[in-house]
PDB file of N, CA and C in Angstrom:
ATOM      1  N   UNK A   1     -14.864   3.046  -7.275  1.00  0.00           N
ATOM      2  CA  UNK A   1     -13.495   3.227  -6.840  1.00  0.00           C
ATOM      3  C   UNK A   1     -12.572   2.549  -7.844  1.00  0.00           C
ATOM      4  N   UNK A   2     -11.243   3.109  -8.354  1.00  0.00           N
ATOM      5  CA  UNK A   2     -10.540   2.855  -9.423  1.00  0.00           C
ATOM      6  C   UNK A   2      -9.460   2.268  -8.230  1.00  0.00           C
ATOM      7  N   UNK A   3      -8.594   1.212  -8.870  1.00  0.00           N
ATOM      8  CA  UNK A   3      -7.562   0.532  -8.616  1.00  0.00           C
ATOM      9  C   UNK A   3      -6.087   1.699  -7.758  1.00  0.00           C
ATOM     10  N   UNK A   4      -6.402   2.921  -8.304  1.00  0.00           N
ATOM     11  CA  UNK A   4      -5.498   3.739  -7.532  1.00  0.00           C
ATOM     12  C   UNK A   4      -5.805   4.741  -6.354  1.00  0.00           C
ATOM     13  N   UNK A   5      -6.907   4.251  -6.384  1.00  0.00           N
ATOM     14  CA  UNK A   5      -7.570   4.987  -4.805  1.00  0.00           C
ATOM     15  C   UNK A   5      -7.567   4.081  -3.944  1.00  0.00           C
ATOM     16  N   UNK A   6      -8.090   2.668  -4.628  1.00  0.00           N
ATOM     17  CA  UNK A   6      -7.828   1.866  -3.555  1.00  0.00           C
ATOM     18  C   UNK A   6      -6.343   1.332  -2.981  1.00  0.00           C
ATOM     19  N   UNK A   7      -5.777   1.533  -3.956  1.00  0.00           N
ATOM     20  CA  UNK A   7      -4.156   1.305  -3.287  1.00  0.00           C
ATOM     21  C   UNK A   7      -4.002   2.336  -2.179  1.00  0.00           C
ATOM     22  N   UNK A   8      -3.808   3.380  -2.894  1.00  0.00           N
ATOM     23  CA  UNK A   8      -4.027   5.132  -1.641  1.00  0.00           C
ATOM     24  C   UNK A   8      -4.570   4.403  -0.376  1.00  0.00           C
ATOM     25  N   UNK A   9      -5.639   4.231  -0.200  1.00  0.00           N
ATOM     26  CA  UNK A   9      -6.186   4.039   0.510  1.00  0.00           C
ATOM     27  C   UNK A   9      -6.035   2.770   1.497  1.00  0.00           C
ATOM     28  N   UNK A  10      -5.524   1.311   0.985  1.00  0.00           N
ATOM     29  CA  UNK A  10      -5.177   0.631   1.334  1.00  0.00           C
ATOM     30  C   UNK A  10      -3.621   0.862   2.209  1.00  0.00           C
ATOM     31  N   UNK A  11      -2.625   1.494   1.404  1.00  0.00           N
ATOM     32  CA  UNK A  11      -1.140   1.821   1.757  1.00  0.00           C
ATOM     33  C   UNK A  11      -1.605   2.938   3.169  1.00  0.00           C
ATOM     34  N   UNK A  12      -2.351   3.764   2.932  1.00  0.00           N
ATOM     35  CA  UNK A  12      -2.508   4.963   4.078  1.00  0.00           C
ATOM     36  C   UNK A  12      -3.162   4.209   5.136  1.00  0.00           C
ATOM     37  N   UNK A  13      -3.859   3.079   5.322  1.00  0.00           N
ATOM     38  CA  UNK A  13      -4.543   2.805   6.537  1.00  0.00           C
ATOM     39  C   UNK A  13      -3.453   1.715   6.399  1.00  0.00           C
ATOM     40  N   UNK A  14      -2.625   1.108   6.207  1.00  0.00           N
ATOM     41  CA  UNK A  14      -1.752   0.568   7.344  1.00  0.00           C
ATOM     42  C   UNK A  14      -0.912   1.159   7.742  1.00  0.00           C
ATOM     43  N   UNK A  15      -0.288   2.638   6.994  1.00  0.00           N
ATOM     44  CA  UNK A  15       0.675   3.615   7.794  1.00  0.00           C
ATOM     45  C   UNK A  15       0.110   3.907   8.977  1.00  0.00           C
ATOM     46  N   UNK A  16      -1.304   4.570   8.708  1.00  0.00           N
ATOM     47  CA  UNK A  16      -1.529   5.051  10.078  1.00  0.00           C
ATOM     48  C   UNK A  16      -2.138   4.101  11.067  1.00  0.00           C
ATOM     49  N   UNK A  17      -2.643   2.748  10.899  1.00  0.00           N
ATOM     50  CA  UNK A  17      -2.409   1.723  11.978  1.00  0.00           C
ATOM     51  C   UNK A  17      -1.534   1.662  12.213  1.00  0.00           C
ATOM     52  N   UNK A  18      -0.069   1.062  11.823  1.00  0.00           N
ATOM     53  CA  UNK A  18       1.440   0.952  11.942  1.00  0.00           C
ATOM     54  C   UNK A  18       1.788   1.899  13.545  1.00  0.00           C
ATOM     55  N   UNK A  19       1.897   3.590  12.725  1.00  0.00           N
ATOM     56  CA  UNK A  19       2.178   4.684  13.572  1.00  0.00           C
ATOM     57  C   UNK A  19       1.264   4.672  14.956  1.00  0.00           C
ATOM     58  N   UNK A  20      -0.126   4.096  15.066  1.00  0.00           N
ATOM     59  CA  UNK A  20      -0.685   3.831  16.146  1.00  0.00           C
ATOM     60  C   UNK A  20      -0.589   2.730  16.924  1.00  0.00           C
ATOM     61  N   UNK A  21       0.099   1.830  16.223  1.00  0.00           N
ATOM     62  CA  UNK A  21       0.243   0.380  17.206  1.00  0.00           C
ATOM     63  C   UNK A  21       1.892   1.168  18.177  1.00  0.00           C
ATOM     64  N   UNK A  22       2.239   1.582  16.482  1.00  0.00           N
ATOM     65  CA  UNK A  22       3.834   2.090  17.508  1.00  0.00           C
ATOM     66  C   UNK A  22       3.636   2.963  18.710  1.00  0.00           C
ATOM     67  N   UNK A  23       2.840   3.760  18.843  1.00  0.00           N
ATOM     68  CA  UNK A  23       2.847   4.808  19.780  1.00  0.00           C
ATOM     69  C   UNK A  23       2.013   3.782  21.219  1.00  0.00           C
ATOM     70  N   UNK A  24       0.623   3.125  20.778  1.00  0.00           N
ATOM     71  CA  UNK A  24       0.383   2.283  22.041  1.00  0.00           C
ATOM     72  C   UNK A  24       0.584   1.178  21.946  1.00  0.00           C
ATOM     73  N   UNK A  25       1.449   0.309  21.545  1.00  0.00           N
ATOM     74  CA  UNK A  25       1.577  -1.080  21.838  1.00  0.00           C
ATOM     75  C   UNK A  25       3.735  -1.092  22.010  1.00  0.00           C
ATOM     76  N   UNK A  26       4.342  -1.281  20.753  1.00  0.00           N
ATOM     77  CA  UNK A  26       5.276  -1.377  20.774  1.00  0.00           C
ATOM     78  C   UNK A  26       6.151  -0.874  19.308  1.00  0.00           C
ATOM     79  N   UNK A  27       7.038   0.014  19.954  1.00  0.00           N
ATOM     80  CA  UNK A  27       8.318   0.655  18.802  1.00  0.00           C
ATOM     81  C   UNK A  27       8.321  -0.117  17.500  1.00  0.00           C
ATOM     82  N   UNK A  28       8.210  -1.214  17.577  1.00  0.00           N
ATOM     83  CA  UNK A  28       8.918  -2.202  16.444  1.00  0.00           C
ATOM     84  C   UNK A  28       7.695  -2.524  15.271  1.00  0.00           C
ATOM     85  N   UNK A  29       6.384  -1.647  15.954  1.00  0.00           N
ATOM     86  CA  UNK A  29       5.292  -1.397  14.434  1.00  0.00           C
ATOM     87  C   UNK A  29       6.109  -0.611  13.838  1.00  0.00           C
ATOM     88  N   UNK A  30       6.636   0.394  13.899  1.00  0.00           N
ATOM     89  CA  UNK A  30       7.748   0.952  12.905  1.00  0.00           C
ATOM     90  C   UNK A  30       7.618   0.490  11.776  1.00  0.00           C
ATOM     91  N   UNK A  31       8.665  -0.731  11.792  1.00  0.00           N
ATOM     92  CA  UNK A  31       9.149  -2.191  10.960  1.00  0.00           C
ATOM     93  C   UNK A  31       8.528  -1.736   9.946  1.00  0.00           C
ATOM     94  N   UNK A  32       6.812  -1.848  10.129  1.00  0.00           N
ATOM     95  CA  UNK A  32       6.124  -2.301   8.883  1.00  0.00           C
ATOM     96  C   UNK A  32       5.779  -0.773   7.918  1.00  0.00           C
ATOM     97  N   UNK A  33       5.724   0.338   9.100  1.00  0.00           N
ATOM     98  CA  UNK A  33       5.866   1.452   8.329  1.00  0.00           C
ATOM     99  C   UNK A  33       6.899   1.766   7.345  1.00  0.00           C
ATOM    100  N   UNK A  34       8.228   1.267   7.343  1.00  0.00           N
ATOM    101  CA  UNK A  34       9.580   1.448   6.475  1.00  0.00           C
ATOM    102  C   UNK A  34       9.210   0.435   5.605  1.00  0.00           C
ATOM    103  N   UNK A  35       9.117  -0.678   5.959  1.00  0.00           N
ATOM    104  CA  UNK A  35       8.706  -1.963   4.226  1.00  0.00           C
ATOM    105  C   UNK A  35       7.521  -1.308   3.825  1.00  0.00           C
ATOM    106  N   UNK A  36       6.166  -1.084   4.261  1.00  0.00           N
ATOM    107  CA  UNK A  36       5.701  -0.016   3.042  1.00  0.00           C
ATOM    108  C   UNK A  36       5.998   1.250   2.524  1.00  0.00           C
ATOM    109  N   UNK A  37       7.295   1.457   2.994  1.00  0.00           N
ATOM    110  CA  UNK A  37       7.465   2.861   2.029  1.00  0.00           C
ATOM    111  C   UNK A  37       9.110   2.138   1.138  1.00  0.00           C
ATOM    112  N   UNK A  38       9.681   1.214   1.840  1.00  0.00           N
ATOM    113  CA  UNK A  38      10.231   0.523   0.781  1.00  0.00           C
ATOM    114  C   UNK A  38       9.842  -0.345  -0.480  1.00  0.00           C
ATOM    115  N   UNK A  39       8.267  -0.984  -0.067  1.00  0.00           N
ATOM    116  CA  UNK A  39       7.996  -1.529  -0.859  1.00  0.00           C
ATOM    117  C   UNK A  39       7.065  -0.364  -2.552  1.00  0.00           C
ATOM    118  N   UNK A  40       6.901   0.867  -1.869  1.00  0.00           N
ATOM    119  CA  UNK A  40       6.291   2.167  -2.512  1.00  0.00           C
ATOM    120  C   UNK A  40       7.328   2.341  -3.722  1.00  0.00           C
ATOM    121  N   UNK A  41       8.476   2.276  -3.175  1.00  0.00           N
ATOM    122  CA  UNK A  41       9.624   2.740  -3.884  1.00  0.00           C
ATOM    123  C   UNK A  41      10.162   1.559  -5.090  1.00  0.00           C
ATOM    124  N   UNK A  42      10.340  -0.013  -4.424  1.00  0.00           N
ATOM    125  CA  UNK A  42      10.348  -0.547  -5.001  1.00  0.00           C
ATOM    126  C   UNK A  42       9.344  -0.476  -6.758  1.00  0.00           C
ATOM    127  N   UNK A  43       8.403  -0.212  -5.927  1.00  0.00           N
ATOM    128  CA  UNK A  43       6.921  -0.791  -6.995  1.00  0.00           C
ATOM    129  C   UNK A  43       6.766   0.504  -7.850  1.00  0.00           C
ATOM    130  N   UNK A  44       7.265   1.613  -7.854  1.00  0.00           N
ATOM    131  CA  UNK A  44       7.574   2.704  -8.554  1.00  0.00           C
ATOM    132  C   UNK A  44       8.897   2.393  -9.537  1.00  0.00           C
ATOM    133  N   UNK A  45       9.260   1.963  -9.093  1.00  0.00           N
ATOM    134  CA  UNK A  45      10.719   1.363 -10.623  1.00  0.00           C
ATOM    135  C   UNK A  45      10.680  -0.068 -11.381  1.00  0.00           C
ATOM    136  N   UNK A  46       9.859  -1.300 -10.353  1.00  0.00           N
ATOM    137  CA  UNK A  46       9.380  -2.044 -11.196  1.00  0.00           C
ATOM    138  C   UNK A  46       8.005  -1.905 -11.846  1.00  0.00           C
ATOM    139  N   UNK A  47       6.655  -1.553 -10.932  1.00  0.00           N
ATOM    140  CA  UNK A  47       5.354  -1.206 -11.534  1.00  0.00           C
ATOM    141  C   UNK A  47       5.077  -3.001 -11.205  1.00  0.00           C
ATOM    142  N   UNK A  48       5.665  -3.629 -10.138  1.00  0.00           N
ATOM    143  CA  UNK A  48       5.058  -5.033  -9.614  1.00  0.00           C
ATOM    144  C   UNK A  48       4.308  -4.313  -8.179  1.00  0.00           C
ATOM    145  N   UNK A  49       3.277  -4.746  -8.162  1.00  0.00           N
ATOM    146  CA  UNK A  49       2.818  -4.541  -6.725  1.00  0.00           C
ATOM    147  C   UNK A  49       1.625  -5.362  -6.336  1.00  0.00           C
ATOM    148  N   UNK A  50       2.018  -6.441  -5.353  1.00  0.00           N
ATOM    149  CA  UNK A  50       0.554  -7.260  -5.322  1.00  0.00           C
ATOM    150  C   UNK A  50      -0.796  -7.233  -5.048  1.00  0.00           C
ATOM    151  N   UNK A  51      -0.817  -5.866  -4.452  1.00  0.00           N
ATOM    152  CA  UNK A  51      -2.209  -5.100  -3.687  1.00  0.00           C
ATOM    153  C   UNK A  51      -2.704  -4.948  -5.160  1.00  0.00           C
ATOM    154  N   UNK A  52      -1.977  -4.050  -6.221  1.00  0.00           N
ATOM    155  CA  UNK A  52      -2.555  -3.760  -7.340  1.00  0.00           C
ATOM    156  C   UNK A  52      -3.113  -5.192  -8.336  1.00  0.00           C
ATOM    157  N   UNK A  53      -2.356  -5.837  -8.333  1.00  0.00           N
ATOM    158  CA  UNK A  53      -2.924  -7.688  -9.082  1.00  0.00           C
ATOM    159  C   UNK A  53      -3.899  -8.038  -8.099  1.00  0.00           C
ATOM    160  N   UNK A  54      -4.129  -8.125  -6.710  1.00  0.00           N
ATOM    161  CA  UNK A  54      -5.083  -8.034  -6.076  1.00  0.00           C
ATOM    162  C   UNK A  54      -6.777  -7.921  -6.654  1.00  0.00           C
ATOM    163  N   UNK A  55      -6.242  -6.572  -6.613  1.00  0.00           N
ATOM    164  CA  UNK A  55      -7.817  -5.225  -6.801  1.00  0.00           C
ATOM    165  C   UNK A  55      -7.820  -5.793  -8.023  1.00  0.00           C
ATOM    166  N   UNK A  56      -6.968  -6.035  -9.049  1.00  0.00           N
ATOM    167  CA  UNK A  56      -7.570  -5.826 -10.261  1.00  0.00           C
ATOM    168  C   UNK A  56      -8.245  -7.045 -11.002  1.00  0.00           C
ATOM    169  N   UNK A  57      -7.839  -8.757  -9.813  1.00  0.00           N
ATOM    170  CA  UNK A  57      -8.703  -9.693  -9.880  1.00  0.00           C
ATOM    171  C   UNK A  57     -10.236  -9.453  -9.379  1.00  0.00           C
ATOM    172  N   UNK A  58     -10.293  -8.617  -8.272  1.00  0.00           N
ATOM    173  CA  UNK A  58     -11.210  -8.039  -7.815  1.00  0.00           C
ATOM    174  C   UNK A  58     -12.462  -7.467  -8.699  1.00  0.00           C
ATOM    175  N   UNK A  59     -11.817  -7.083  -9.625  1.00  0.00           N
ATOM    176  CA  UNK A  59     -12.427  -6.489 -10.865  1.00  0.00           C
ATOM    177  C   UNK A  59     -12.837  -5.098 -10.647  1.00  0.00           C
ATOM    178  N   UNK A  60     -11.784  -4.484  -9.767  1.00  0.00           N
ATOM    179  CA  UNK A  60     -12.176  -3.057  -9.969  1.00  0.00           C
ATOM    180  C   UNK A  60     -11.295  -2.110 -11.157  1.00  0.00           C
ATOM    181  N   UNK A  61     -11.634  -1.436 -11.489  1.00  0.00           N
ATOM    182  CA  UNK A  61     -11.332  -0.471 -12.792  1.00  0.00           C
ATOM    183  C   UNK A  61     -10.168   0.285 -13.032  1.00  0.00           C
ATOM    184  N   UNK A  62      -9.201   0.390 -13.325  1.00  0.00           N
ATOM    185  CA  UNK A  62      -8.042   0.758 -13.980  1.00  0.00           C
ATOM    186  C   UNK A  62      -8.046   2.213 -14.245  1.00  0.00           C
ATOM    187  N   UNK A  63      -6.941   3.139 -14.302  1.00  0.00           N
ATOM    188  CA  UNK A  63      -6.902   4.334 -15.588  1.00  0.00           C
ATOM    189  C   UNK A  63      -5.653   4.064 -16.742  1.00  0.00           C
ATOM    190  N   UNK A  64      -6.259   4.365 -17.365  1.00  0.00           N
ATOM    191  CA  UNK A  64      -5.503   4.258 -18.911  1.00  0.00           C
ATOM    192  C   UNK A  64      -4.053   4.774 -18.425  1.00  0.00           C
ATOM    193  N   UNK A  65      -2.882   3.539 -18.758  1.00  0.00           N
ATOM    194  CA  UNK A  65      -1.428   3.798 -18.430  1.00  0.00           C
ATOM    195  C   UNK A  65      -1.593   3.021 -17.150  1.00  0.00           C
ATOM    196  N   UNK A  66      -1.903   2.773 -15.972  1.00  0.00           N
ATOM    197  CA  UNK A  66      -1.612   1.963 -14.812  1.00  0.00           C
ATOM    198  C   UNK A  66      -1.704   1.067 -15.142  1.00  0.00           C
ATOM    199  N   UNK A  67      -0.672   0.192 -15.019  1.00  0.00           N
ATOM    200  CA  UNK A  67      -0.091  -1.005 -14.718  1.00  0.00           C
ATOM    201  C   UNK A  67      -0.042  -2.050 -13.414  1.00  0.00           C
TER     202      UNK A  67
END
């Protein structure tokens, strides 16, 4: 697994936990669904994202150009 699947993959399973706490627990999982798609946006114009410094202490594998 390369550093950008696991982000994918990391970002998509807390959306769809998020959207499931919201529907059975309480509205205000929302919250965390909008800061990860703010923080998506953010990290697309700077290219800072800590999940990615994360994985990549982790020592999983890169593609040529990701940052």
């Amino acid at each position: 697994m390369t550093v950008e699947r696991a982000v994918l993959l990391t970002v998509g399973t807390l959306i769809i936990a998020s959207i499931l706490l919201a529907v059975y627990v309480n509205l205000n999982w929302l919250w965390l669904t909008g800061l990860l798609g703010a923080h998506l946006v953010q990290a697309s114009f700077t290219g800072m994202c800590p999940v990615v410094m994360m994985l990549k202490r982790m020592g999983l594998p890169s593609k040529p150009g990701f940052t």
